[in-house]
C-alpha atoms as a PDB file:
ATOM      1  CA  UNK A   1      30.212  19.018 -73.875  1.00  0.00           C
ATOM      2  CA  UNK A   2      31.690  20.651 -70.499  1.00  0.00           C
ATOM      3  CA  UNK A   3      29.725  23.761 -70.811  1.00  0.00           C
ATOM      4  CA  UNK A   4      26.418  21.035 -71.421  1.00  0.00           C
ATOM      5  CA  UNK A   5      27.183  19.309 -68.250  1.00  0.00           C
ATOM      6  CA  UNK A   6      27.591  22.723 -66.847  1.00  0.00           C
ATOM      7  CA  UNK A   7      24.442  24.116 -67.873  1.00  0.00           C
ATOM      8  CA  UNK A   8      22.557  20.427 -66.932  1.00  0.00           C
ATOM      9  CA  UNK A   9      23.960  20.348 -63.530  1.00  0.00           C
ATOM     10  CA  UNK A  10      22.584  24.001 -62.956  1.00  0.00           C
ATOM     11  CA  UNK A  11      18.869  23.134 -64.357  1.00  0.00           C
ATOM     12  CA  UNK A  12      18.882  20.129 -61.972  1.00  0.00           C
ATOM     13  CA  UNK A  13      19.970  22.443 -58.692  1.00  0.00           C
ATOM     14  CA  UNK A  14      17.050  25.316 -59.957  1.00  0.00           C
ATOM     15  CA  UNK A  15      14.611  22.685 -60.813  1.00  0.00           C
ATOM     16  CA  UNK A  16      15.462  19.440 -59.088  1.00  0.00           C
ATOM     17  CA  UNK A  17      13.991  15.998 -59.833  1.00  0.00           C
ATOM     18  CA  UNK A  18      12.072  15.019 -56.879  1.00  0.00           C
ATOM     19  CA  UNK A  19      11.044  17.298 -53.991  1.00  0.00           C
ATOM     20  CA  UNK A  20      12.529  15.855 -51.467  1.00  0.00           C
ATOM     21  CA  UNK A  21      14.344  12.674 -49.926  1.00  0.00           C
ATOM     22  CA  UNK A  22      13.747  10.591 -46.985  1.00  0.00           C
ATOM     23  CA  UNK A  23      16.483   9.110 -44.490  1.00  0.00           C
ATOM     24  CA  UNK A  24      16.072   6.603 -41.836  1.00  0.00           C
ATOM     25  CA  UNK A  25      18.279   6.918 -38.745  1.00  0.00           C
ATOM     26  CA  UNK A  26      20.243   4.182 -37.651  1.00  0.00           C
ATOM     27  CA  UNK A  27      21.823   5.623 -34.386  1.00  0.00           C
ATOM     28  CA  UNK A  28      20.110   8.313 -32.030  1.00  0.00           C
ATOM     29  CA  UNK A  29      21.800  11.490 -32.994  1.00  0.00           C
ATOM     30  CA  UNK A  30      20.699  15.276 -31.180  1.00  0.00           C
ATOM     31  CA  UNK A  31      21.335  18.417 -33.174  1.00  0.00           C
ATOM     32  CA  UNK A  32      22.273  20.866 -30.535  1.00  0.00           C
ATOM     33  CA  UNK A  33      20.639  24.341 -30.323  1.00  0.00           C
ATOM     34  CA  UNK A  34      22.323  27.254 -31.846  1.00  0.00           C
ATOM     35  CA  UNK A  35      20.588  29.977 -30.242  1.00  0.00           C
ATOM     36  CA  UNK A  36      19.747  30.162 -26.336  1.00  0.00           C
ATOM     37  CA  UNK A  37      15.853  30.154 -27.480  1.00  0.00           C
ATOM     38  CA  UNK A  38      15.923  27.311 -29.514  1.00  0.00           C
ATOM     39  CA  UNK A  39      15.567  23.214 -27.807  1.00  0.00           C
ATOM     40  CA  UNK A  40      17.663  20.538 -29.065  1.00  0.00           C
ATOM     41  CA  UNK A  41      16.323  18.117 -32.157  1.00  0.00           C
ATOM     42  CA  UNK A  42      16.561  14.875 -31.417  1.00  0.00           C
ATOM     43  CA  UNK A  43      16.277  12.136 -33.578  1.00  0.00           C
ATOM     44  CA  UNK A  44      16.067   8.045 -32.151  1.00  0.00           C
ATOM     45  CA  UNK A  45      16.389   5.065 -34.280  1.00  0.00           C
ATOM     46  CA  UNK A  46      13.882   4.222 -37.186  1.00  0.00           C
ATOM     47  CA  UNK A  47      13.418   8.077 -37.534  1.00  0.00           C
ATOM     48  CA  UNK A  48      12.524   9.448 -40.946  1.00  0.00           C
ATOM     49  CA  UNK A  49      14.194  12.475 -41.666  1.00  0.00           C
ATOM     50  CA  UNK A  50      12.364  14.443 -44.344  1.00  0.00           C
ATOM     51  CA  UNK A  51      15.575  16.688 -46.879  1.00  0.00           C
ATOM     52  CA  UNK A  52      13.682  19.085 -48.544  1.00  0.00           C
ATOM     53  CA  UNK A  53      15.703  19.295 -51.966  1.00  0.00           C
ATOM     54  CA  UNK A  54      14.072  22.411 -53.298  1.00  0.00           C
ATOM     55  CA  UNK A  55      14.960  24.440 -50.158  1.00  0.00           C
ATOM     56  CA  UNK A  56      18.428  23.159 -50.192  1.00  0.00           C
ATOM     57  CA  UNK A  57      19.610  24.018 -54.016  1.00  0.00           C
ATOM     58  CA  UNK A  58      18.092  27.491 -53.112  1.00  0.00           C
ATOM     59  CA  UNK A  59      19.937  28.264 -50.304  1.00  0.00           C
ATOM     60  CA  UNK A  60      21.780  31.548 -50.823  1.00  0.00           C
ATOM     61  CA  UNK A  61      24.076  30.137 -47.904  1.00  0.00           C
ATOM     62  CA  UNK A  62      25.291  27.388 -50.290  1.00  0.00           C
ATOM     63  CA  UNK A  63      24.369  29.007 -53.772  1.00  0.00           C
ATOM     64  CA  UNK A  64      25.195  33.047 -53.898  1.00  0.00           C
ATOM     65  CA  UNK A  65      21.964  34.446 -55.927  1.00  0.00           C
ATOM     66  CA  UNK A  66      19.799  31.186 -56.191  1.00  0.00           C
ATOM     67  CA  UNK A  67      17.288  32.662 -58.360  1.00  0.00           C
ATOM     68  CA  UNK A  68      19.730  33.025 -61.234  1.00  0.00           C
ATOM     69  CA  UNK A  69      20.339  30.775 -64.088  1.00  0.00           C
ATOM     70  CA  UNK A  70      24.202  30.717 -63.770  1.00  0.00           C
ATOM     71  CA  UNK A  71      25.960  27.152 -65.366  1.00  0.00           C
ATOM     72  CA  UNK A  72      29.553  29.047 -64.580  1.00  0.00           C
ATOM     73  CA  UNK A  73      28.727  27.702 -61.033  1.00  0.00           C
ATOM     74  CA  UNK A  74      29.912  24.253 -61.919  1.00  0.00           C
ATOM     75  CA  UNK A  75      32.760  24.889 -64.099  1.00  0.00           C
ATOM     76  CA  UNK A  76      35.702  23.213 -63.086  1.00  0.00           C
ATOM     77  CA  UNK A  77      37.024  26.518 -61.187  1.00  0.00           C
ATOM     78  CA  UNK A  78      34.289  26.847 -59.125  1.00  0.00           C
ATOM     79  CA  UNK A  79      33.008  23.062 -58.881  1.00  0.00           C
ATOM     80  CA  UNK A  80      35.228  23.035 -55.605  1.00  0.00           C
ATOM     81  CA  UNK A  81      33.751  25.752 -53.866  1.00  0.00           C
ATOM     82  CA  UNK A  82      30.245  23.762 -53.539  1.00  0.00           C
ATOM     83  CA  UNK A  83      29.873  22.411 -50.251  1.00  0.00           C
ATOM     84  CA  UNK A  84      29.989  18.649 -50.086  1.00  0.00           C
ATOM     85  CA  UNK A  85      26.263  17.674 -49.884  1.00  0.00           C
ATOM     86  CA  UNK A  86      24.768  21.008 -50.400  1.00  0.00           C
ATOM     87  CA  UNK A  87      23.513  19.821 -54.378  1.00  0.00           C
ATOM     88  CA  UNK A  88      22.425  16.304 -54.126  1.00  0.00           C
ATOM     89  CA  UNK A  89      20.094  15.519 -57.428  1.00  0.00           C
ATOM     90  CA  UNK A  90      20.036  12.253 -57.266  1.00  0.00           C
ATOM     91  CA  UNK A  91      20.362  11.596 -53.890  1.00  0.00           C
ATOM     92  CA  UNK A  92      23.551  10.790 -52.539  1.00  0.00           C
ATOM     93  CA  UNK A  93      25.439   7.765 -50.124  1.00  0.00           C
ATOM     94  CA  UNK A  94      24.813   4.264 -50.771  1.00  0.00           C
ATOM     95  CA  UNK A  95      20.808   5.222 -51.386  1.00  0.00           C
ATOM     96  CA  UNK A  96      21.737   7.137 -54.217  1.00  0.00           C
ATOM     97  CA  UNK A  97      19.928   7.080 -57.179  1.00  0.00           C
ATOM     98  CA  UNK A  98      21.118   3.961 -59.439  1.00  0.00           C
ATOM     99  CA  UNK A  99      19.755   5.173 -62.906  1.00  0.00           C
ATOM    100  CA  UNK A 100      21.129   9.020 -62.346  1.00  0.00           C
ATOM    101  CA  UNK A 101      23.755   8.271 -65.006  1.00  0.00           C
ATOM    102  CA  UNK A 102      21.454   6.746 -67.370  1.00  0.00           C
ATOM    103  CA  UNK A 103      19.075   9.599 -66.463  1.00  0.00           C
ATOM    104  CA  UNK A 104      21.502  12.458 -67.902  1.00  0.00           C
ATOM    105  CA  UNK A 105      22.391  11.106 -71.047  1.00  0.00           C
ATOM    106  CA  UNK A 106      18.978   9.977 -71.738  1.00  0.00           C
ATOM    107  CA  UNK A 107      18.271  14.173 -71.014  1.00  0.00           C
ATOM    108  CA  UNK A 108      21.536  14.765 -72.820  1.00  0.00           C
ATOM    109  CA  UNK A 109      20.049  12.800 -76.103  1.00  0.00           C
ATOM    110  CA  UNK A 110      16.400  14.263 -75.906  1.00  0.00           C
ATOM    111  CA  UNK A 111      18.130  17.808 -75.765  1.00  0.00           C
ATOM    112  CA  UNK A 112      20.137  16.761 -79.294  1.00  0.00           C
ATOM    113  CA  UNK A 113      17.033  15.588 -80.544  1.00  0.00           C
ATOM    114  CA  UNK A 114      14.917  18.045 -82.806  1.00  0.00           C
ATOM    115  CA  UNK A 115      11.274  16.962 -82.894  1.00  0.00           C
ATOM    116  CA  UNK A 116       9.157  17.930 -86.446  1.00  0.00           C
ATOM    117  CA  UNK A 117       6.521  16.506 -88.342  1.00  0.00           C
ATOM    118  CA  UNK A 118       7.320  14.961 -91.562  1.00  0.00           C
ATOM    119  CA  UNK A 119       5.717  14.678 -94.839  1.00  0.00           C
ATOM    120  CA  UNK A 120       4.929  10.888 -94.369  1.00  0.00           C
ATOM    121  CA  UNK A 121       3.633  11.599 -91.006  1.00  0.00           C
ATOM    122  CA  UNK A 122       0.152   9.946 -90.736  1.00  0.00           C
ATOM    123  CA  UNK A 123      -0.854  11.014 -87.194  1.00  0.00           C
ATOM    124  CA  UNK A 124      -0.555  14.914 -86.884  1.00  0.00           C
ATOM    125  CA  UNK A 125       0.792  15.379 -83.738  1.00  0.00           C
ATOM    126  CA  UNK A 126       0.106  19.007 -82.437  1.00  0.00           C
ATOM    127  CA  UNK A 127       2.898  20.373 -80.880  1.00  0.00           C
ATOM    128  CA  UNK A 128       2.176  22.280 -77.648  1.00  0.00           C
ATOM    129  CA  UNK A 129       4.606  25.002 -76.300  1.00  0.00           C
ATOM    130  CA  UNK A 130       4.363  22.907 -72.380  1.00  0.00           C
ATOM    131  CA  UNK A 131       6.561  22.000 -69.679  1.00  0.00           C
ATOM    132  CA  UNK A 132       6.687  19.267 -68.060  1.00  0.00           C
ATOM    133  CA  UNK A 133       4.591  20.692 -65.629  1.00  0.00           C
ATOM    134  CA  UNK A 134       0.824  21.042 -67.261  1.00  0.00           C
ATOM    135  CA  UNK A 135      -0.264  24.518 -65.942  1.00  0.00           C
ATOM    136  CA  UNK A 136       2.926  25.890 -67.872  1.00  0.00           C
ATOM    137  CA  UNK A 137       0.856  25.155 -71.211  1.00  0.00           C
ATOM    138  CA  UNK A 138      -0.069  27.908 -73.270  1.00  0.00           C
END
């Protein structure tokens, strides 16, 4: 089961749930300028701050080689090398996502599963090679 989590963890950082996720600020904060051509971002209360998720789990300054499938990155050797808040699936603080645990062993169960028709089926279902996504049909 390990290596499962493993390779579960790893689909959700290459292909994560939602998009993004939204923040409200409840203090003024100002994100100082790194480079001497760059202004200060500021940020006043009742902001929105937009975290694009996508962008984040594909960072190669937080993942080495993003683009590859590799589950060893959350064994327990290496699970300690991931910087806090750099792979967020489900969110993460006290806005978390409340259903992420029922979430991944509801994926965990539809992955044991094995669907097939049956001779007493009465509704043929035809089976389409798809994603979730529907221009990955073919």
């Amino acid at each position: 089961m390990k290596y499962m989590d493993m390779v579960f963890c790893e689909i959700l950082r290459k292909w994560p749930t939602q998009f993004s996720i939204d923040r409200v600020c409840t203090k003024s904060y100002t994100i100082e300028s790194k480079y001497p051509d760059e202004k200060p971002v500021h940020s006043k209360v009742d902001d929105v701050i937009w975290l694009p998720m996508f962008g984040l789990h594909r960072d190669p300054k937080y993942f080495p080689k993003p683009e590859v499938f590799d589950p060893e990155r959350f064994s327990d050797e290496n699970r300690n090398q991931i910087t806090p808040y750099s792979y967020i699936p489900f969110g993460s603080g006290p806005r978390n996502c409340i259903g992420s645990r029922f979430a991944i062993l509801e994926s965990k169960a539809l992955i044991h599963t094995k669907f097939e028709e049956l001779g007493r089926t009465l509704w043929f279902l035809e089976l389409l090679g798809c994603s979730m996504f529907r221009w990955n049909c073919f």
